[in-house]
Protein backbone atom coordinates (compact mmCIF):
# COMPACT_ATOMS: atom_id res chain seq x y z
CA UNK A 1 -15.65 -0.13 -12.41
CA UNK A 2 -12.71 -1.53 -10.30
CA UNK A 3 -11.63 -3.64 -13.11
CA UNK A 4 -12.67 -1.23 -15.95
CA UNK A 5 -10.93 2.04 -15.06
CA UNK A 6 -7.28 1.70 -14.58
CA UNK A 7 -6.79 5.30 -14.21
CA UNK A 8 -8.33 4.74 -10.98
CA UNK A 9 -5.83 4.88 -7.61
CA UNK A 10 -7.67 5.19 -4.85
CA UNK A 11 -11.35 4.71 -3.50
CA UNK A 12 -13.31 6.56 -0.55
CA UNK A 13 -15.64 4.04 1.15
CA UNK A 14 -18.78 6.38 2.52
CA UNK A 15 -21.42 3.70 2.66
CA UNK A 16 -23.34 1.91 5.30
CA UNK A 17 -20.93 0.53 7.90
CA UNK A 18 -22.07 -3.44 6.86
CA UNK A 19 -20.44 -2.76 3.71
CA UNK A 20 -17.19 -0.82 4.94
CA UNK A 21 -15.33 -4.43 4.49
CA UNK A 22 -16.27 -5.56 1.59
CA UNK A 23 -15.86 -2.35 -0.96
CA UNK A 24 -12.24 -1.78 1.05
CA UNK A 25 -11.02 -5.53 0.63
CA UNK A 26 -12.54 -5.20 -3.42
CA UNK A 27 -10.47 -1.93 -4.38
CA UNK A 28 -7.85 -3.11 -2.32
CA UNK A 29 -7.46 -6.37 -4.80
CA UNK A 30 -8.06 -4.16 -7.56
CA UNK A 31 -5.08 -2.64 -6.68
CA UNK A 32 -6.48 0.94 -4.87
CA UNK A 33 -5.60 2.65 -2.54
CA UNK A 34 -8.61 2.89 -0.09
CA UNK A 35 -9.78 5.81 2.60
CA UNK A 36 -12.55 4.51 4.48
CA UNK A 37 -14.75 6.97 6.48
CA UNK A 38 -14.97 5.55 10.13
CA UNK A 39 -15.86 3.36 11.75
CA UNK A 40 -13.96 1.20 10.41
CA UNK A 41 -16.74 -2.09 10.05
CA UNK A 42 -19.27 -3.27 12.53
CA UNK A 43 -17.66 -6.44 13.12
CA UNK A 44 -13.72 -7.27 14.28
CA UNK A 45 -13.57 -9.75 11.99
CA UNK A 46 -14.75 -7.80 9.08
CA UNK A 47 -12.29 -5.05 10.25
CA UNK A 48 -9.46 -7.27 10.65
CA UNK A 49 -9.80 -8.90 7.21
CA UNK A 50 -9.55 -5.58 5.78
CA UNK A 51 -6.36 -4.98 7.99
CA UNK A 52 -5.09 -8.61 6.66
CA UNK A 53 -5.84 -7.70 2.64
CA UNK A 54 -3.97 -4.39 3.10
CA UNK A 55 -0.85 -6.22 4.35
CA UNK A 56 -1.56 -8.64 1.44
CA UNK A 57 -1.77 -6.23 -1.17
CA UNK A 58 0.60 -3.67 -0.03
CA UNK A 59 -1.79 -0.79 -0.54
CA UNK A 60 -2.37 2.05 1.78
CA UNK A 61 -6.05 1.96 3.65
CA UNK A 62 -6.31 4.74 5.97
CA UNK A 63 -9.75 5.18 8.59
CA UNK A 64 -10.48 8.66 9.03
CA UNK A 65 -13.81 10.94 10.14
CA UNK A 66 -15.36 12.77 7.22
């Protein structure tokens, strides 16, 4: 759907925290903007590559409570 619907500008990841990384850093390539319910990841490093393809991309990711 990413790559499909360019209409698209942002995402809201409210999954299962395992996943929290890998749906951000996927819209964020897509070119999305991202809100991601906290927390953030279950992991630092799966938190910190999400920090890392935000300041690759350029696109805003903000953490927030639902």
């Amino acid at each position: 759907m990413l790559a499909t619907e360019k209409d698209i500008d942002a995402v809201f990841v409210a999954t299962p925290d395992f996943m929290h990384a890998p749906i951000t850093n996927a819209a964020l390539k897509a070119g999305k903007h991202v809100y991601c319910e906290k927390m953030m990841s279950n992991t630092i490093e799966a938190a910190a590559s999400m920090v890392k393809t935000r300041d690759e991309t350029g696109k805003l990711l903000q953490i927030g409570c639902l």
